[in-house]
Protein backbone atom coordinates (compact mmCIF):
# COMPACT_ATOMS: atom_id res chain seq x y z
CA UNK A 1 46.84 16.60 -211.39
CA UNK A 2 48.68 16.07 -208.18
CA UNK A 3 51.21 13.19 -206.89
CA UNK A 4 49.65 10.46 -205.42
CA UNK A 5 51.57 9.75 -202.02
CA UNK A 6 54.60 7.24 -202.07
CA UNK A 7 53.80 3.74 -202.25
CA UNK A 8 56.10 2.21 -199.17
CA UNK A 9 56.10 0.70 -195.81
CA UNK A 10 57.73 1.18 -192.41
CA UNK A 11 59.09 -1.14 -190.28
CA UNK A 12 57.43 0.55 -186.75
CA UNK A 13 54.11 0.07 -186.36
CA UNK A 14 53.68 3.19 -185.13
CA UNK A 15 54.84 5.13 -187.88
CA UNK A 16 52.90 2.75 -190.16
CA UNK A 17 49.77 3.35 -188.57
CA UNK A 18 50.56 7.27 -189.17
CA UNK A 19 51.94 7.27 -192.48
CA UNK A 20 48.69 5.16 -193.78
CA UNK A 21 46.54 7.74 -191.92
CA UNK A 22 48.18 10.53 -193.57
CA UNK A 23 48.06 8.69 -196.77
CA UNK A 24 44.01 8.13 -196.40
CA UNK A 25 43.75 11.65 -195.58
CA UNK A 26 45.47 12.78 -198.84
CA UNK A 27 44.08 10.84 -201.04
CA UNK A 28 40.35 11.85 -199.56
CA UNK A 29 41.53 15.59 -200.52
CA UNK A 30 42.88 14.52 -204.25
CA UNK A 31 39.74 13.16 -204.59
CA UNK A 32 37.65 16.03 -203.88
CA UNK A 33 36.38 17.87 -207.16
CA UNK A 34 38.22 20.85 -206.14
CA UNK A 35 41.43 19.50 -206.56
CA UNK A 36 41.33 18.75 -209.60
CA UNK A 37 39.95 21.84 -211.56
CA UNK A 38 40.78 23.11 -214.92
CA UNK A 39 39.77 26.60 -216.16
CA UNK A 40 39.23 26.49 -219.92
CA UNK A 41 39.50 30.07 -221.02
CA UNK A 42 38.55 31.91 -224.41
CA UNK A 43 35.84 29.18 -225.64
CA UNK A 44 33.73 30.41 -228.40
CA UNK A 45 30.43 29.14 -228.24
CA UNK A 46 27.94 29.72 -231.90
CA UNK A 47 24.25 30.77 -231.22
CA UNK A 48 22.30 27.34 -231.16
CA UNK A 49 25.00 25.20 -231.84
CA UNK A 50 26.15 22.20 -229.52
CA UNK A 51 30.08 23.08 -229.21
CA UNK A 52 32.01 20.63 -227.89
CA UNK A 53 34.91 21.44 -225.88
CA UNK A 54 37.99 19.19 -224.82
CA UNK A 55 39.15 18.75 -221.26
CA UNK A 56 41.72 16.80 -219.80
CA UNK A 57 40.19 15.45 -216.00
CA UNK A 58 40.30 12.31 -217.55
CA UNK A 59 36.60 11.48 -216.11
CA UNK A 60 33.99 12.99 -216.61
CA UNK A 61 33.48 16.56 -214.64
CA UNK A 62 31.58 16.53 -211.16
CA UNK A 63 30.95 20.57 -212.42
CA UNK A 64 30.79 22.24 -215.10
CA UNK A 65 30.39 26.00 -214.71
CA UNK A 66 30.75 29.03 -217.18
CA UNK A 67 31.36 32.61 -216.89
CA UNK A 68 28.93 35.44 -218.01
CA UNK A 69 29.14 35.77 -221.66
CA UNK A 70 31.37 38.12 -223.28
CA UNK A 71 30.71 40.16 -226.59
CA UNK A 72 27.24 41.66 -227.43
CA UNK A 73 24.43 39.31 -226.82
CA UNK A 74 20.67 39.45 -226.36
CA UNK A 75 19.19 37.45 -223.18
CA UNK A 76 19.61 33.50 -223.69
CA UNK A 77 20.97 30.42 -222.00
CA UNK A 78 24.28 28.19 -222.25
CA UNK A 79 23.49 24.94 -221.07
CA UNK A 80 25.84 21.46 -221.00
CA UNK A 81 24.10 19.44 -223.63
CA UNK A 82 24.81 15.93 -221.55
CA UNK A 83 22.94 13.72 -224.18
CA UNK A 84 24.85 15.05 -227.53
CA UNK A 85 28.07 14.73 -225.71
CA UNK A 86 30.38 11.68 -227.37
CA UNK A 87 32.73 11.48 -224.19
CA UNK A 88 31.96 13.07 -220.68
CA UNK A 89 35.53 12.14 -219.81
CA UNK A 90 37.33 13.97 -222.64
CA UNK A 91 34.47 16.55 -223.67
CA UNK A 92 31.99 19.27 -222.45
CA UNK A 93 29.38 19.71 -224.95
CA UNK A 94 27.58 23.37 -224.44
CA UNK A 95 25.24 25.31 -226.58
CA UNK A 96 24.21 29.03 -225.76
CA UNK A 97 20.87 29.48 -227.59
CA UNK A 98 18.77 32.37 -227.75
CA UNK A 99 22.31 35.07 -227.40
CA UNK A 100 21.96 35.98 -230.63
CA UNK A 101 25.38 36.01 -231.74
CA UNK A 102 28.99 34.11 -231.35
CA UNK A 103 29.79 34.58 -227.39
CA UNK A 104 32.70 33.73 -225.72
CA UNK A 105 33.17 32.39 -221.88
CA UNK A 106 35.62 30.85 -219.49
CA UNK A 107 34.54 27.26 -218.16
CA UNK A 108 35.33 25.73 -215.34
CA UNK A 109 35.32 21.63 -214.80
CA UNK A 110 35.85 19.83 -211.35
């Protein structure tokens, strides 16, 4: 997560007009999804079972994206399981079906 710019005023006009520009213009960038990614590494992920998977964006993801599966697998799908998901903003649910096997991925949340 990254610091929010400093809550204060200047006395010139000037510079106030400038320093709530800049502060506009970095808060439009912290917002962005990109800003705030998280890489969750290692996650195992059962043949047709809904995993779910704890983050820490503290809202729900914009994106969720996952690496190629690792480990021995026949052809299938991993797919965020929206609906069986208690909390977007704490958890990613995912279930790889049709692998044939325990696989393991990175995933990536904006």
């Amino acid at each position: 997560m990254l610091t929010p710019p400093l809550p204060m005023r200047l006395d010139d006009p000037q510079l106030e007009r400038v320093r709530q520009s800049h502060d506009r213009s970095i808060r439009e960038l912290q917002d962005l999804p990109a800003s705030s990614t998280q890489i969750l590494n290692d996650v195992v992920l059962p043949d047709a079972v809904i995993a779910i998977i704890p983050h820490r964006l503290g809202r729900p993801p914009r994106i969720v994206l996952v690496s190629p599966p690792r480990g021995p697998i026949a052809i299938g799908i991993i797919e965020e399981r929206v609906a069986e998901n208690p909390d977007r903003a704490k958890f990613v649910a995912l279930k790889a079906s049709g692998m044939g096997t325990t696989v393991t991925v990175d995933v990536e949340v904006k």
